[in-house]
PDB file of N, CA and C in Angstrom:
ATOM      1  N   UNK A   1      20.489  49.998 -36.928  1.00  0.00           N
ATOM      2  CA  UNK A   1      20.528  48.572 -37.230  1.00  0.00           C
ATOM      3  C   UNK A   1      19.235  48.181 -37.937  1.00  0.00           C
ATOM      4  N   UNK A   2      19.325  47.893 -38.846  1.00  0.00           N
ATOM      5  CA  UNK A   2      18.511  47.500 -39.714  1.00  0.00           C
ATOM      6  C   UNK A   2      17.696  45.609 -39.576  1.00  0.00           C
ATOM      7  N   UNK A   3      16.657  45.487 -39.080  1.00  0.00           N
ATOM      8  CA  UNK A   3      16.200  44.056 -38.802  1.00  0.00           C
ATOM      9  C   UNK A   3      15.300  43.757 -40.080  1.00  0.00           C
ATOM     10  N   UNK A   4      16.157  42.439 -40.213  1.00  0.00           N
ATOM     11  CA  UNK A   4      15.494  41.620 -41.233  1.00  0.00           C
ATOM     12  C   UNK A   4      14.354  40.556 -40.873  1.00  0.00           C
ATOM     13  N   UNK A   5      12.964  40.421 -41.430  1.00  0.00           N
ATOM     14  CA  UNK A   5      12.254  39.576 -40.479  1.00  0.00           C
ATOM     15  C   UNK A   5      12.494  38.313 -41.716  1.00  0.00           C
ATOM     16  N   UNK A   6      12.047  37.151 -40.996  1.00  0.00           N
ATOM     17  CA  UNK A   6      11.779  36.005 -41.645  1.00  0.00           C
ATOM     18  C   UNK A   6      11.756  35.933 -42.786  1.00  0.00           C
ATOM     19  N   UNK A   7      12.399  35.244 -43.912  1.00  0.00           N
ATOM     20  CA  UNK A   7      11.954  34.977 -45.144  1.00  0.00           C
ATOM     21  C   UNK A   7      10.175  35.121 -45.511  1.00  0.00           C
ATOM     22  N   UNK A   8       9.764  35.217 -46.380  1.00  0.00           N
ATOM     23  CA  UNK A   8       8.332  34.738 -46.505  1.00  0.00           C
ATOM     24  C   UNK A   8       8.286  33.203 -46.487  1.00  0.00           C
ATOM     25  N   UNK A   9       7.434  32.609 -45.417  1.00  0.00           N
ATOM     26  CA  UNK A   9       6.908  31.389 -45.845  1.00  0.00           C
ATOM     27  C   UNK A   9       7.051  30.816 -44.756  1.00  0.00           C
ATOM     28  N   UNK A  10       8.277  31.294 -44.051  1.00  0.00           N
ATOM     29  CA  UNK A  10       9.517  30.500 -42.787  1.00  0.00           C
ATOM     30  C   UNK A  10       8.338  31.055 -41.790  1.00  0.00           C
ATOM     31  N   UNK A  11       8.476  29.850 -40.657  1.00  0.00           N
ATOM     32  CA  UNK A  11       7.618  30.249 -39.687  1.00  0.00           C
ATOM     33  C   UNK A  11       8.599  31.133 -38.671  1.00  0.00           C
ATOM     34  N   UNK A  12       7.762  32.058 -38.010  1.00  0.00           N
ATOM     35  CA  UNK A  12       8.682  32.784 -37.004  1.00  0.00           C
ATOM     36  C   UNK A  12       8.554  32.114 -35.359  1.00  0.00           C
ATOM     37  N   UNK A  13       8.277  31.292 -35.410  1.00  0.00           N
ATOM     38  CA  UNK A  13       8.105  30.587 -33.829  1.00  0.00           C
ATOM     39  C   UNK A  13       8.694  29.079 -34.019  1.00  0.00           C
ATOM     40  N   UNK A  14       9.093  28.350 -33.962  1.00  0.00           N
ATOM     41  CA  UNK A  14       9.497  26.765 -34.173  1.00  0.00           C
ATOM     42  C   UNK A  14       9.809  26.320 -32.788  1.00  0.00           C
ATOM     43  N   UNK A  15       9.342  25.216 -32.710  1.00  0.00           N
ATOM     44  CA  UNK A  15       9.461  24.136 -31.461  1.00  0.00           C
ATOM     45  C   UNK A  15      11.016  23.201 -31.783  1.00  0.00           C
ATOM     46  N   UNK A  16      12.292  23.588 -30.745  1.00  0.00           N
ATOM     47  CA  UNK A  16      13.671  23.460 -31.235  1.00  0.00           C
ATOM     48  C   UNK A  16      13.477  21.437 -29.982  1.00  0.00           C
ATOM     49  N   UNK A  17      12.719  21.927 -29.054  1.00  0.00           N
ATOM     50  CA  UNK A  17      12.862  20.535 -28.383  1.00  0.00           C
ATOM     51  C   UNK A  17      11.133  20.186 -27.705  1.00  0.00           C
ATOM     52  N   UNK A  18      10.815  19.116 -27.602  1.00  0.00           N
ATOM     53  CA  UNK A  18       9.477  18.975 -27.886  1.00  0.00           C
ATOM     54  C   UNK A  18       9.483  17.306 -27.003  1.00  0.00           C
ATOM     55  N   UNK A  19       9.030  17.103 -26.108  1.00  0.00           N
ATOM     56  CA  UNK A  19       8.734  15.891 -25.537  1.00  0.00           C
ATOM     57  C   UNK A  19       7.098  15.421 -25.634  1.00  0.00           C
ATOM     58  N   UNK A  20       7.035  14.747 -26.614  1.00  0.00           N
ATOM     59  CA  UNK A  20       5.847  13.677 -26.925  1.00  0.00           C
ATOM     60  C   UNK A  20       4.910  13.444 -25.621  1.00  0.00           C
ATOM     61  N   UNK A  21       5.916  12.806 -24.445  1.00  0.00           N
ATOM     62  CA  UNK A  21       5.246  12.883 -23.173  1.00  0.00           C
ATOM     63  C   UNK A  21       5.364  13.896 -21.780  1.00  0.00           C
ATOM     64  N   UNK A  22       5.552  14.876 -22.063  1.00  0.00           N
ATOM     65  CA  UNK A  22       5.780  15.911 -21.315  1.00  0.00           C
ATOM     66  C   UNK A  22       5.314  17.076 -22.524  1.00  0.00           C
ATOM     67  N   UNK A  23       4.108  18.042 -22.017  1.00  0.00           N
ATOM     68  CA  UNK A  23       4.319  19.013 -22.710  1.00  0.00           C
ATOM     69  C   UNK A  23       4.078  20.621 -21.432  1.00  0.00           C
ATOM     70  N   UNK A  24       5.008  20.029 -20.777  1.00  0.00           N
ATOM     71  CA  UNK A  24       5.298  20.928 -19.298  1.00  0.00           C
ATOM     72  C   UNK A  24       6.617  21.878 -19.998  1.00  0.00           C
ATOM     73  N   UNK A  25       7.335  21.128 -20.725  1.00  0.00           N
ATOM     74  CA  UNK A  25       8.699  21.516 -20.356  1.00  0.00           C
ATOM     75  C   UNK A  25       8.757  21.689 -22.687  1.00  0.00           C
ATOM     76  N   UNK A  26       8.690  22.958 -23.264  1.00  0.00           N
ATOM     77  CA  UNK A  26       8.989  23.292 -24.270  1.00  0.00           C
ATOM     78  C   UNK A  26      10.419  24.216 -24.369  1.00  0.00           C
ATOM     79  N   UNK A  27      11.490  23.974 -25.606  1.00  0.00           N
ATOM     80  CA  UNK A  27      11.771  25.243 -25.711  1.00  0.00           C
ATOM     81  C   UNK A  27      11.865  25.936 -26.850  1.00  0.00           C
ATOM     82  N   UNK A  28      11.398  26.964 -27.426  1.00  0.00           N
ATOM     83  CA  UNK A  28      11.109  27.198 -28.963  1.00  0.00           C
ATOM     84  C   UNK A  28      12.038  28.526 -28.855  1.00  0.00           C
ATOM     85  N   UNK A  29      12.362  28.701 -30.406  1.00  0.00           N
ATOM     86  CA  UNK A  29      13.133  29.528 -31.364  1.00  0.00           C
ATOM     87  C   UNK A  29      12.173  30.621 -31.789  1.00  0.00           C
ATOM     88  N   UNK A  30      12.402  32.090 -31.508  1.00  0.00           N
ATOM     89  CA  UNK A  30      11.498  33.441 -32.159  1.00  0.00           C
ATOM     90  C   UNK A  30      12.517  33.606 -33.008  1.00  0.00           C
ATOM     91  N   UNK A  31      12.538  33.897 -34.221  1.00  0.00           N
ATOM     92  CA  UNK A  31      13.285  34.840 -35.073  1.00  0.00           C
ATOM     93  C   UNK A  31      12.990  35.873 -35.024  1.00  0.00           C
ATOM     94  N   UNK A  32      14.200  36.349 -35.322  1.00  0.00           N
ATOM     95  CA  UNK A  32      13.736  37.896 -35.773  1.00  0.00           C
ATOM     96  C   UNK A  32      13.363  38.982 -34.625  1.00  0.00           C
ATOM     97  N   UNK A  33      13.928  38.397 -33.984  1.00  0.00           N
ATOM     98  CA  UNK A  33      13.778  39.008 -32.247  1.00  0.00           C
ATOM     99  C   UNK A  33      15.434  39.049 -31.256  1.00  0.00           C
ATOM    100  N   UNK A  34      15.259  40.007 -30.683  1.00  0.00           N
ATOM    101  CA  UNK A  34      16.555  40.221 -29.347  1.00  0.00           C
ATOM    102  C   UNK A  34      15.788  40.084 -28.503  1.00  0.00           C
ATOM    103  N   UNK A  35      16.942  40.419 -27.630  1.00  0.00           N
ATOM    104  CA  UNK A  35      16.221  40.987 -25.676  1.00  0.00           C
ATOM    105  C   UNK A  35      15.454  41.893 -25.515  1.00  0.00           C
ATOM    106  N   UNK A  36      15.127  42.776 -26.900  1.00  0.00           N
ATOM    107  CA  UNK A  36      13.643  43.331 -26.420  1.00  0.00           C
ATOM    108  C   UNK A  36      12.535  42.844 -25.800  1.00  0.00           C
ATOM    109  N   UNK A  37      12.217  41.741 -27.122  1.00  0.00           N
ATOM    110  CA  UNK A  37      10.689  40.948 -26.728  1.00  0.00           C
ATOM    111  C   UNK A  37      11.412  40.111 -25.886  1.00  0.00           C
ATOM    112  N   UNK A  38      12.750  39.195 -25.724  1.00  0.00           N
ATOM    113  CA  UNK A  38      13.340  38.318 -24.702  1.00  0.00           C
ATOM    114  C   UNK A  38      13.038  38.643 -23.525  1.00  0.00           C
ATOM    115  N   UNK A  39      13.565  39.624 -23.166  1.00  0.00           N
ATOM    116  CA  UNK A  39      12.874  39.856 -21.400  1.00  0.00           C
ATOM    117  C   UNK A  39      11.924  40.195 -21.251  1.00  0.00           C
ATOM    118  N   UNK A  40      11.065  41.130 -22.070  1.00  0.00           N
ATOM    119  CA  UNK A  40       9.692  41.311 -21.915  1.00  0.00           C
ATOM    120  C   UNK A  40       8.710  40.056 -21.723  1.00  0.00           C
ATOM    121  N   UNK A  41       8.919  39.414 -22.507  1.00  0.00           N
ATOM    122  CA  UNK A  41       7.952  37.948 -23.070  1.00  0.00           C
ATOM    123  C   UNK A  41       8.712  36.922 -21.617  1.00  0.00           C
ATOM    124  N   UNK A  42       9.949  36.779 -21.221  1.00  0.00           N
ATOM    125  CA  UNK A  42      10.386  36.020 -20.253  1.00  0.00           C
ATOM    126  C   UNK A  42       9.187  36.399 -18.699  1.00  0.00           C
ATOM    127  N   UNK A  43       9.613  37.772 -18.800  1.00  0.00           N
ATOM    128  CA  UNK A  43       9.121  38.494 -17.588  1.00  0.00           C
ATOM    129  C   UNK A  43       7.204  38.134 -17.776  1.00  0.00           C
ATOM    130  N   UNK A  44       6.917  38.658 -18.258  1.00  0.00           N
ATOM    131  CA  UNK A  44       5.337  38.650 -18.302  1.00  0.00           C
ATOM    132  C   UNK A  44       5.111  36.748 -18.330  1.00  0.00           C
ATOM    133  N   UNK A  45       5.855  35.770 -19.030  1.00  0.00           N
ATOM    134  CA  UNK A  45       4.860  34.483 -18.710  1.00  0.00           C
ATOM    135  C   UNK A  45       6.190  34.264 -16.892  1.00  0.00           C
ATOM    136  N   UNK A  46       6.656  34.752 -16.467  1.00  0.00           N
ATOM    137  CA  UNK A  46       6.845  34.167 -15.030  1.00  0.00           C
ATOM    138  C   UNK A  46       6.093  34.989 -13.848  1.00  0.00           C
ATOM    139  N   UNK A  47       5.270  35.655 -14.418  1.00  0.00           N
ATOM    140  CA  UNK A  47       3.834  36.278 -13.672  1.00  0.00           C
ATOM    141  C   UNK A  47       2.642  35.207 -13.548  1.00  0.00           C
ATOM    142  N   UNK A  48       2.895  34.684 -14.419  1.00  0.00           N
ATOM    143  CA  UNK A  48       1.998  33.470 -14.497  1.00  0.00           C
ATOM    144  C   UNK A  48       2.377  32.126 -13.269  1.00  0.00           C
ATOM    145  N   UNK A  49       1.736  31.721 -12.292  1.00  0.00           N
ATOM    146  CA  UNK A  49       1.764  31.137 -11.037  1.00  0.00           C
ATOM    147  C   UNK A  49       2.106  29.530 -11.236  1.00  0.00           C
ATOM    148  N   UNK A  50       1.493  29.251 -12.657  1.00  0.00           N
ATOM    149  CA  UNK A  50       1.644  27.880 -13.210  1.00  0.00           C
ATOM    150  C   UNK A  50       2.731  28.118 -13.764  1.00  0.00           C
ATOM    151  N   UNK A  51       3.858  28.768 -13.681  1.00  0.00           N
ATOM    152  CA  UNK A  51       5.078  28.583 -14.042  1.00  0.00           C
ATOM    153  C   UNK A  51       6.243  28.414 -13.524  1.00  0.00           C
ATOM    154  N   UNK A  52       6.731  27.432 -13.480  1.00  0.00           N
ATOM    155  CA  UNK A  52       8.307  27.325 -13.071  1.00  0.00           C
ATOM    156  C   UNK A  52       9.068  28.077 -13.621  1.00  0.00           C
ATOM    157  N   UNK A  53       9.281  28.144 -14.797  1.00  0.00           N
ATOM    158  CA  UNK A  53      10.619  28.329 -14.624  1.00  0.00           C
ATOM    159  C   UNK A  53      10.468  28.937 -16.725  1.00  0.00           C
ATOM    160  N   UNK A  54      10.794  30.254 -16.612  1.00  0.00           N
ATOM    161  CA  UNK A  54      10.830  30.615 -18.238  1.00  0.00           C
ATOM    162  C   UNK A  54      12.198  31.605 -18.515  1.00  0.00           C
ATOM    163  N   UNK A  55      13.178  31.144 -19.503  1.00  0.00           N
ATOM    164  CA  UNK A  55      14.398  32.080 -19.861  1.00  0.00           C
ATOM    165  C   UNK A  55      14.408  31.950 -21.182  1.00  0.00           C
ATOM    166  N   UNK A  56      15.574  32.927 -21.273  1.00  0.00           N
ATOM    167  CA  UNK A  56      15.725  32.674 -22.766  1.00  0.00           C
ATOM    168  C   UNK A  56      17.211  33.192 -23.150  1.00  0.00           C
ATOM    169  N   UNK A  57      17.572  32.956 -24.085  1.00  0.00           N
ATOM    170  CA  UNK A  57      18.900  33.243 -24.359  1.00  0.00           C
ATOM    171  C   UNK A  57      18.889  33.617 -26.388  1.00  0.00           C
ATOM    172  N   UNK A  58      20.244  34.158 -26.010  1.00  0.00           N
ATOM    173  CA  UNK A  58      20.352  34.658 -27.668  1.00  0.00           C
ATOM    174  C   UNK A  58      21.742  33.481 -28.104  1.00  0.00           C
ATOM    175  N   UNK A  59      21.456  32.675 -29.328  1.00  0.00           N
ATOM    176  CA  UNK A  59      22.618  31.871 -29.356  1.00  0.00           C
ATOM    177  C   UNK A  59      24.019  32.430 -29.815  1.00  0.00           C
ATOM    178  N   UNK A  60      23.450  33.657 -30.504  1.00  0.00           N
ATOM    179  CA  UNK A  60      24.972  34.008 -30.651  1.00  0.00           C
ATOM    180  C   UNK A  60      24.464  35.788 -31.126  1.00  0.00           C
ATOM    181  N   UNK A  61      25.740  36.523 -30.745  1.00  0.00           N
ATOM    182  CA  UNK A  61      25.156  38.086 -31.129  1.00  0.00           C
ATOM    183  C   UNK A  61      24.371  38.381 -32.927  1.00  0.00           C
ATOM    184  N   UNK A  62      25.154  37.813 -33.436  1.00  0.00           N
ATOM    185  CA  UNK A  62      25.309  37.765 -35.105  1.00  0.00           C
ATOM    186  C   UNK A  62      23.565  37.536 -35.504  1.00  0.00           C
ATOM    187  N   UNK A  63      23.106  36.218 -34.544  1.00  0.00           N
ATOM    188  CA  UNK A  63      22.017  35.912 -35.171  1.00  0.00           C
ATOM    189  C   UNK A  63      20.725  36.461 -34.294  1.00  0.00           C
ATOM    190  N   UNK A  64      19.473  36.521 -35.275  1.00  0.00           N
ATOM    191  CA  UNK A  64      18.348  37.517 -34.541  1.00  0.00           C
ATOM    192  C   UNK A  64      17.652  36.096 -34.821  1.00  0.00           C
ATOM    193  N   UNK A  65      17.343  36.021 -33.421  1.00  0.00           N
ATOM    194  CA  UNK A  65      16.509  34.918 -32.924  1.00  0.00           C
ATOM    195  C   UNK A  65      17.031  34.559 -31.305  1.00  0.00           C
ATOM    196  N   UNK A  66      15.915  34.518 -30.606  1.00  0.00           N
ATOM    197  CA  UNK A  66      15.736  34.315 -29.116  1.00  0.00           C
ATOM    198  C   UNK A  66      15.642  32.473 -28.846  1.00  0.00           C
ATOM    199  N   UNK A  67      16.113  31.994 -28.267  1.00  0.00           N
ATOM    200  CA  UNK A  67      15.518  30.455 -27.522  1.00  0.00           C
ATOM    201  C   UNK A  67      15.312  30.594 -26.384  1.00  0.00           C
ATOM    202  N   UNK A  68      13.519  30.689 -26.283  1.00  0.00           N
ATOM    203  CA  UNK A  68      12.872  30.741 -24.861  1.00  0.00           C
ATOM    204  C   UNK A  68      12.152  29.553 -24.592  1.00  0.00           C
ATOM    205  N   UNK A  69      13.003  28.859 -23.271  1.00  0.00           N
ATOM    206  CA  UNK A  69      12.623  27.591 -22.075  1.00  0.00           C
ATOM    207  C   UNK A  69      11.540  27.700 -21.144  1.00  0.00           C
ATOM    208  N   UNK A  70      10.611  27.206 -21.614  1.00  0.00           N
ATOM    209  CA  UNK A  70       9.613  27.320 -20.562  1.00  0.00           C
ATOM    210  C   UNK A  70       8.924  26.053 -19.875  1.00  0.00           C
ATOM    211  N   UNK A  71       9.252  25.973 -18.126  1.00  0.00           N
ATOM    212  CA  UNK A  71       8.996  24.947 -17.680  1.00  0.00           C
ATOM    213  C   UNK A  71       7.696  25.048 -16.681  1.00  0.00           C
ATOM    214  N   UNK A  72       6.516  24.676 -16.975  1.00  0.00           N
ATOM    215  CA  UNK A  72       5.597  24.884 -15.920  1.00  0.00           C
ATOM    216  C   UNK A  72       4.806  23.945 -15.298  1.00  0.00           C
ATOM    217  N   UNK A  73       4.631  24.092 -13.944  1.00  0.00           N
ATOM    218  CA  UNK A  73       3.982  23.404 -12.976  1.00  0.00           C
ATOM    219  C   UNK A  73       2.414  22.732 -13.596  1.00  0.00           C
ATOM    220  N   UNK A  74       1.648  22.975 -14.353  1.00  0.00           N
ATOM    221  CA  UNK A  74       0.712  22.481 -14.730  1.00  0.00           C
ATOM    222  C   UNK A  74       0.204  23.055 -15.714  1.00  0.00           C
ATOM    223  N   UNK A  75      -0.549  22.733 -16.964  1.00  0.00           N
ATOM    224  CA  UNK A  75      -0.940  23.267 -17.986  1.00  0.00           C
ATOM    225  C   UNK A  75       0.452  22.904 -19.089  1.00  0.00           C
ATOM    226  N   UNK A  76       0.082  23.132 -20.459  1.00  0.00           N
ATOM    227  CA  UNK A  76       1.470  23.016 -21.064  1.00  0.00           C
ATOM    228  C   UNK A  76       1.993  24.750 -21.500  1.00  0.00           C
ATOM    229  N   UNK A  77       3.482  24.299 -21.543  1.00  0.00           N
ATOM    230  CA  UNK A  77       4.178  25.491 -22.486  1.00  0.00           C
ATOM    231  C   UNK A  77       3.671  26.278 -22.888  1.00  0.00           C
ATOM    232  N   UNK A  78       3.071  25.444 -23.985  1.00  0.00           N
ATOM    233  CA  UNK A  78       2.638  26.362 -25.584  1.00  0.00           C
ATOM    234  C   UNK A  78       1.213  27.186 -24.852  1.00  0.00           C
ATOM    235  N   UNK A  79       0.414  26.639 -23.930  1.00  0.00           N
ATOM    236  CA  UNK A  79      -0.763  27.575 -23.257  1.00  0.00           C
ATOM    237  C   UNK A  79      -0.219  28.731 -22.476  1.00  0.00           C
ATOM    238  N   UNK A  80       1.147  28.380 -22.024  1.00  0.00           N
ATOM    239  CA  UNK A  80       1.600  29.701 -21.183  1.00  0.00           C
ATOM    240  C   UNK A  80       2.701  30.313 -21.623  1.00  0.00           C
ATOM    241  N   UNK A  81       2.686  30.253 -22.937  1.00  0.00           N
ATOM    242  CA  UNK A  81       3.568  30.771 -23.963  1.00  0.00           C
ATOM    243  C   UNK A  81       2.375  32.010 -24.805  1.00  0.00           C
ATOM    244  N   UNK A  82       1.374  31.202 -25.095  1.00  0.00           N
ATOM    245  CA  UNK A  82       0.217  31.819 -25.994  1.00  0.00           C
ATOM    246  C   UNK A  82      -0.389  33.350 -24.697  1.00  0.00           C
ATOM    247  N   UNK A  83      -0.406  33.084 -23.581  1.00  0.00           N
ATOM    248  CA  UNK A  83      -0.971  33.459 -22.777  1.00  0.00           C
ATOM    249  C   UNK A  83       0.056  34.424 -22.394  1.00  0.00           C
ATOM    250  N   UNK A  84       1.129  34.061 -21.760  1.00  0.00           N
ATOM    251  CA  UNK A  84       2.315  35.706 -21.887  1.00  0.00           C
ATOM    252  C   UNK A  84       2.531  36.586 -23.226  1.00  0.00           C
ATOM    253  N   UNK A  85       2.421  36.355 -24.518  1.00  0.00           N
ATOM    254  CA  UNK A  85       2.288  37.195 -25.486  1.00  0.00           C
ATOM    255  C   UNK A  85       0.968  37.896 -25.831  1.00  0.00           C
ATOM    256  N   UNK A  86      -0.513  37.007 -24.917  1.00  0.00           N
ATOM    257  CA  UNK A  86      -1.442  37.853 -25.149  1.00  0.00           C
ATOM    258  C   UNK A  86      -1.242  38.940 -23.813  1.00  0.00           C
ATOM    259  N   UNK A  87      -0.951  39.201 -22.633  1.00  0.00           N
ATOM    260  CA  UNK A  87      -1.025  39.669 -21.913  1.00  0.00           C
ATOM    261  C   UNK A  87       0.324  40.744 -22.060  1.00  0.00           C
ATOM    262  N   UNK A  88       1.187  40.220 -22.849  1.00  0.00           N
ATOM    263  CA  UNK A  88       2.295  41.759 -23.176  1.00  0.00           C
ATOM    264  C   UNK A  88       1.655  41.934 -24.377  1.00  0.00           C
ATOM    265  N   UNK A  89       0.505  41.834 -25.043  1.00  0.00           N
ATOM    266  CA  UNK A  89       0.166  42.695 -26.262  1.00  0.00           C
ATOM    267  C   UNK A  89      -1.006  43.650 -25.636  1.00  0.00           C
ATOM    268  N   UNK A  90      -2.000  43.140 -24.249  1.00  0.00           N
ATOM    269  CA  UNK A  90      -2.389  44.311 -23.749  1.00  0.00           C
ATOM    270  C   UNK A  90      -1.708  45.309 -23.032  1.00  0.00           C
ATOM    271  N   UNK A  91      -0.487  45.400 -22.388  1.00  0.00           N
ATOM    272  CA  UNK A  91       0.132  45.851 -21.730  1.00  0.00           C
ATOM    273  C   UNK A  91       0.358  47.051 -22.788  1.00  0.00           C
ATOM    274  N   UNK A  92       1.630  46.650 -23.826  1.00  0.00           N
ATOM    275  CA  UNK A  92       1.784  46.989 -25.091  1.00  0.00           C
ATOM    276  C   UNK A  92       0.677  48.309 -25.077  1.00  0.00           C
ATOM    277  N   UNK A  93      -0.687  47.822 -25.712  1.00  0.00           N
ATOM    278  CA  UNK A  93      -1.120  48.553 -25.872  1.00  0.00           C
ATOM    279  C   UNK A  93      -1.681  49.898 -24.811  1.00  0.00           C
ATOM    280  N   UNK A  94      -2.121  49.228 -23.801  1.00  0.00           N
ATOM    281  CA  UNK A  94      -2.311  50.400 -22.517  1.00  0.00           C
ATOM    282  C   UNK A  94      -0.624  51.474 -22.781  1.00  0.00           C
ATOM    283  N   UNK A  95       0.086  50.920 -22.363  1.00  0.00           N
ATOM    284  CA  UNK A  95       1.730  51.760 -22.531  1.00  0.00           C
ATOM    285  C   UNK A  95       1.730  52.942 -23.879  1.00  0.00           C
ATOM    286  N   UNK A  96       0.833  52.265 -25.164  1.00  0.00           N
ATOM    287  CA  UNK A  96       0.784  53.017 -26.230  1.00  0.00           C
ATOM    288  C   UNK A  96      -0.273  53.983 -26.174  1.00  0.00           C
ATOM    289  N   UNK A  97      -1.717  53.349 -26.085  1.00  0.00           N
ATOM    290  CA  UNK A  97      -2.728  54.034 -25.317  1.00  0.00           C
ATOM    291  C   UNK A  97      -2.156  55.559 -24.616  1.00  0.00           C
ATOM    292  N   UNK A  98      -1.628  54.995 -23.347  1.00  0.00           N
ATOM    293  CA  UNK A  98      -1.213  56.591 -22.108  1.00  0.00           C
ATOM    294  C   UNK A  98      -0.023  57.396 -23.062  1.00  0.00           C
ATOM    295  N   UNK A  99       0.929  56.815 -23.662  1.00  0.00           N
ATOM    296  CA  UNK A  99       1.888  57.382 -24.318  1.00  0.00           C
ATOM    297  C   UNK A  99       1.015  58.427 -25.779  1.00  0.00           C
ATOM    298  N   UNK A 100       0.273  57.969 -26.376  1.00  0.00           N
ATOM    299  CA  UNK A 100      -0.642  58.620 -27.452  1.00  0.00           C
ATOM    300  C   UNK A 100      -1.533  60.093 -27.115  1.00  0.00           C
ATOM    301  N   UNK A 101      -2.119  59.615 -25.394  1.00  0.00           N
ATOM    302  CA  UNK A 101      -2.904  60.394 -24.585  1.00  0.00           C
ATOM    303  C   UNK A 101      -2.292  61.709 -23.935  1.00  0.00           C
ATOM    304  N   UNK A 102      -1.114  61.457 -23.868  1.00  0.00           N
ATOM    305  CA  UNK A 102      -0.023  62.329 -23.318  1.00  0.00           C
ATOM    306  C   UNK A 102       0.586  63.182 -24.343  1.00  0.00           C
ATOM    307  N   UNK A 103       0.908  63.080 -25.389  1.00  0.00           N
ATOM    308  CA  UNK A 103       1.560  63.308 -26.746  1.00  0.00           C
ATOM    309  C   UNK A 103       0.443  64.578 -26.770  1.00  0.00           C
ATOM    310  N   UNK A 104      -1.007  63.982 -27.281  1.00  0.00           N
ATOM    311  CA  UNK A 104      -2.296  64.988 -27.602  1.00  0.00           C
ATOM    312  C   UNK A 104      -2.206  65.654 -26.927  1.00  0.00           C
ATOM    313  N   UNK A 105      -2.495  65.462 -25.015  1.00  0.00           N
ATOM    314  CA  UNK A 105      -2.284  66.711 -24.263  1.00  0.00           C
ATOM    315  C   UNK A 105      -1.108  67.619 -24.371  1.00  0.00           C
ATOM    316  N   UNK A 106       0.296  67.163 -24.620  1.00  0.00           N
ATOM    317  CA  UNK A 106       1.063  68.257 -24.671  1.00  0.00           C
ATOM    318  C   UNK A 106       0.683  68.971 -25.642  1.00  0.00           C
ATOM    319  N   UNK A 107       0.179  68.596 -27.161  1.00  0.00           N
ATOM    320  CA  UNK A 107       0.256  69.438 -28.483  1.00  0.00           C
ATOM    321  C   UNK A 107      -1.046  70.414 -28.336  1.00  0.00           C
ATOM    322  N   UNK A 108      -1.975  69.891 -27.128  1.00  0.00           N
ATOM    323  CA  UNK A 108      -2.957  70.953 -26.931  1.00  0.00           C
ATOM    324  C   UNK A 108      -2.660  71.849 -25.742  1.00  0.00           C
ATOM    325  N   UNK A 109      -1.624  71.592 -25.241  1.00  0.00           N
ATOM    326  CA  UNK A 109      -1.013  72.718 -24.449  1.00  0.00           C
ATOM    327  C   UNK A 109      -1.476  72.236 -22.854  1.00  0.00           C
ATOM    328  N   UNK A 110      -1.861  71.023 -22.953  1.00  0.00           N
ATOM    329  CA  UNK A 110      -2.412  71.157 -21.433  1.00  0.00           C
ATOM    330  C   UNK A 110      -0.955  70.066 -20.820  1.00  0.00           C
ATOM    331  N   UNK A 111      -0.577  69.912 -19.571  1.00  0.00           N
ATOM    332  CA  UNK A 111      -0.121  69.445 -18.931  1.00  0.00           C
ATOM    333  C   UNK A 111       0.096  69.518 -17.267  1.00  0.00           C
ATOM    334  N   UNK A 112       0.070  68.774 -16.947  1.00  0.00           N
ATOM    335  CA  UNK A 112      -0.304  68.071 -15.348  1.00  0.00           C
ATOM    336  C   UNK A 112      -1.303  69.238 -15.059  1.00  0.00           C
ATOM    337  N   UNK A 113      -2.578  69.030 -15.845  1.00  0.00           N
ATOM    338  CA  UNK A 113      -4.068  69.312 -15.433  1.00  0.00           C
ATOM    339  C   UNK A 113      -4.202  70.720 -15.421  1.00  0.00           C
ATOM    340  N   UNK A 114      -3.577  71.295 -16.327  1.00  0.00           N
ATOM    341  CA  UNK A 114      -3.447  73.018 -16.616  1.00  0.00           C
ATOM    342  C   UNK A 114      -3.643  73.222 -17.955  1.00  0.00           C
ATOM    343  N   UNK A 115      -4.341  74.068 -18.294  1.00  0.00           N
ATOM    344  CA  UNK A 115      -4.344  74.502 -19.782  1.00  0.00           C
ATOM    345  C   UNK A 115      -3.916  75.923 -20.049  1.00  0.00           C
ATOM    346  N   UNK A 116      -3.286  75.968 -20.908  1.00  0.00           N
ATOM    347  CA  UNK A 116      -2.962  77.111 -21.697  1.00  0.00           C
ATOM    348  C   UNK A 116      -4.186  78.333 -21.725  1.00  0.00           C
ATOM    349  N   UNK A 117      -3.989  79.735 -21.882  1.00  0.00           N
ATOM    350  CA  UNK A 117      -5.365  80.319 -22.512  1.00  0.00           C
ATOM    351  C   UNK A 117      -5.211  80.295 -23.697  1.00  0.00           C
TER     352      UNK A 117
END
């Protein structure tokens, strides 16, 4: 399956509902995204303690774009929106990190703490 990202120019994040006086309760549009980053990105901001309540849904199979609801107890959305994508981009990387580290040791022959002669 071949993924198409965003036009050039088109933003890839948009605010679909937005309360002027509430900014507890956002829910914004990712393009260009499934239930990969959907549950990942759901899961990692409801680790977050200031959060009620974060889902997301796909509106229809056809189209690539996620709408993720995020309702939280204090602080706004968009801070615990910004804050679950920085914390799955370290994750991300540790996961790539040990996965990279592991790769080298097999191609040098060592594995679970044994080396080759």
């Amino acid at each position: 399956m071949v993924r198409e990202m965003p036009e050039e120019g088109l933003a890839k994040l948009k605010v679909i509902q937005q309360s002027e006086d509430d900014e507890t309760n956002q829910t914004y549009v990712i393009e260009g995204e499934d239930h990969t980053l959907g549950n990942a990105l759901r899961w990692m901001i409801m680790k977050n303690p200031e959060v009620e309540f974060c889902g997301y849904t796909i509106p229809h199979p056809s189209e690539e774009k996620i709408h993720l609801r995020i309702q939280t107890l204090s602080g706004t959305a968009l801070d615990s929106l910004e804050t679950g994508l920085k914390d799955l981009s370290k994750l991300f990387e540790h996961v790539l990190d040990k996965f990279e580290g592991a790769v080298k040791e097999l191609k040098n022959g060592v594995t679970e703490g044994k080396s080759s002669p």
